[in-house]
Protein backbone atom coordinates (compact mmCIF):
# COMPACT_ATOMS: atom_id res chain seq x y z
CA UNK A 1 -53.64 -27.81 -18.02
CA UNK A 2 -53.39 -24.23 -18.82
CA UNK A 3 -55.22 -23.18 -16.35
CA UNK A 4 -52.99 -23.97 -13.14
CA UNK A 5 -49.81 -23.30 -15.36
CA UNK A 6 -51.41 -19.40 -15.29
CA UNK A 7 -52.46 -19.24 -11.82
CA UNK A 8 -49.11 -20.14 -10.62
CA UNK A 9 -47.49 -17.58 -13.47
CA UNK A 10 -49.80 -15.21 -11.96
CA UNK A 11 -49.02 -15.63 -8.60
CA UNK A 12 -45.49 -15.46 -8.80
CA UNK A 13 -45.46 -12.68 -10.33
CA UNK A 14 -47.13 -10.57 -8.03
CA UNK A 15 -45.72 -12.24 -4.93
CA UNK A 16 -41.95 -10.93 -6.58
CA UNK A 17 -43.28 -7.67 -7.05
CA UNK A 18 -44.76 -7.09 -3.56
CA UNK A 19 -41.00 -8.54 -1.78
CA UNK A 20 -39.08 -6.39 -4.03
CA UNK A 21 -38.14 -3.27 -1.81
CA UNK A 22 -35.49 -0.63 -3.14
CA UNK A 23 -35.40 1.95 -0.24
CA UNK A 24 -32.69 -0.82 1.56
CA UNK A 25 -30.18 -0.04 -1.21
CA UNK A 26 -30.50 3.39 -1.61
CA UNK A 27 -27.08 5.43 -0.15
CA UNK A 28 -27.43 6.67 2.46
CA UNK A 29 -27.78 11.02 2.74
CA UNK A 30 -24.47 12.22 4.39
CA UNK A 31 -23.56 16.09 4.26
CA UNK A 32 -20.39 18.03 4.99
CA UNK A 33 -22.05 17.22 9.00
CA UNK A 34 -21.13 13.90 8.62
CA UNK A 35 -17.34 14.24 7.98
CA UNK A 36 -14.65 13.88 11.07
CA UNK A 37 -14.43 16.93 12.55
CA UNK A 38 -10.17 18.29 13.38
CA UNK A 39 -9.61 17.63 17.74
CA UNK A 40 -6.79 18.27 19.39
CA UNK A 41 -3.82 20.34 18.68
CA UNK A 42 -2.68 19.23 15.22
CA UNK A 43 1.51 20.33 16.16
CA UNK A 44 1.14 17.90 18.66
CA UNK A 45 -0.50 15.03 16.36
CA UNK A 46 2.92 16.56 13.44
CA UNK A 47 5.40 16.45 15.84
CA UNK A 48 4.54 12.64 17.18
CA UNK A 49 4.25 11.41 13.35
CA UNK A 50 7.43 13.39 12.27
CA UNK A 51 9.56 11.46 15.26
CA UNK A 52 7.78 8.08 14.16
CA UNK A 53 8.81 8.89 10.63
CA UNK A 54 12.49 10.41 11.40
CA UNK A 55 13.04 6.90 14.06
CA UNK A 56 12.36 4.71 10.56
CA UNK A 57 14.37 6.93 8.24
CA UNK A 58 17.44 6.47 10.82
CA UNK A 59 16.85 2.80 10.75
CA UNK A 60 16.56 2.84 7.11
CA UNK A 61 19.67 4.27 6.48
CA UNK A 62 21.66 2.68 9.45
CA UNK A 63 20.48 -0.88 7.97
CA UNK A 64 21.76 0.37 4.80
CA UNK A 65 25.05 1.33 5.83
CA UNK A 66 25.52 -1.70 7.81
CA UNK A 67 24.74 -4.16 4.68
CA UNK A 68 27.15 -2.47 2.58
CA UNK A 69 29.67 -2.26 5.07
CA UNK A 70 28.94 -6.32 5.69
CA UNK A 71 29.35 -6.67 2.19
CA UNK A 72 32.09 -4.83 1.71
CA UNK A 73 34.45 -6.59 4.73
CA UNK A 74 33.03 -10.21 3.87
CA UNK A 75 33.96 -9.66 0.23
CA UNK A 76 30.57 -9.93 -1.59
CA UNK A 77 31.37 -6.69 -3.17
CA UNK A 78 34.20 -5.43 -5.15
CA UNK A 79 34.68 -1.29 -5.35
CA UNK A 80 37.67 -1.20 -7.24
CA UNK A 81 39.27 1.34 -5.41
CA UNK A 82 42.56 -0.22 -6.11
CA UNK A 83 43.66 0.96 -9.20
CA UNK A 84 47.81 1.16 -9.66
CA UNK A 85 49.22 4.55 -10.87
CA UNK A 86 51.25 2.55 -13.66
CA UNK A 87 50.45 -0.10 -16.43
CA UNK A 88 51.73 -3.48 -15.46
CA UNK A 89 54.49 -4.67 -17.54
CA UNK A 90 54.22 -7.60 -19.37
CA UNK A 91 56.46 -8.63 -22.28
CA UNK A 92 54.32 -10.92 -24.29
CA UNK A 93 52.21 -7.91 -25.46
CA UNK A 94 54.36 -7.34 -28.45
C-alpha cells in the first residue's frame, strides 16, 4: 500500500521539477537602444497639436457662451441685473 502511494509521490515530484522553466518569465533586457528614437521636425509635430488644441479650446468656450446665453434668453437663469435705484414704498412696514 505504501509502496505505490511513494512511487507516484516520487514521480510527481520530479516530473514538476523537470516542466518548471523560469527563463520564460524573466523581463526582458532593454537599454536606452530600445527607446523611440525623435523623427521628423518636432515644430511641425507642435504646431499641428497646438491648432488641434486651440480648434477645441474655441469650441469649448463658444459652447459655453452659447449655453449661458440659452439660459439666459429662455429664463433658466436669473442675473439680477435689475436692481431699482430706490427702496420700494410700502406702508405696512411701520
Amino acid at each position: 500500500m505504501q509502496a505505490p502511494r511513494l512511487l507516484v509521490s516520487r514521480l510527481a515530484r520530479q516530473s514538476t521539477r523537470n516542466n518548471v522553466r523560469y527563463d520564460h518569465y524573466a523581463p526582458a533586457q532593454s537599454s536606452y537602444n530600445d527607446l523611440p528614437q525623435p523623427q521628423g521636425n518636432w515644430k511641425t509635430h507642435y504646431d499641428a497639436n497646438q491648432r488641434k488644441y486651440n480648434a477645441h479650446l474655441a469650441l469649448g468656450i463658444g459652447v459655453f457662451v452659447g449655453s449661458i446665453l440659452f439660459g439666459k434668453v429662455a429664463g433658466f437663469w436669473e442675473f439680477y441685473n435689475d436692481i431699482p435705484e430706490q427702496p420700494a414704498k410700502i406702508d405696512s412696514y411701520k
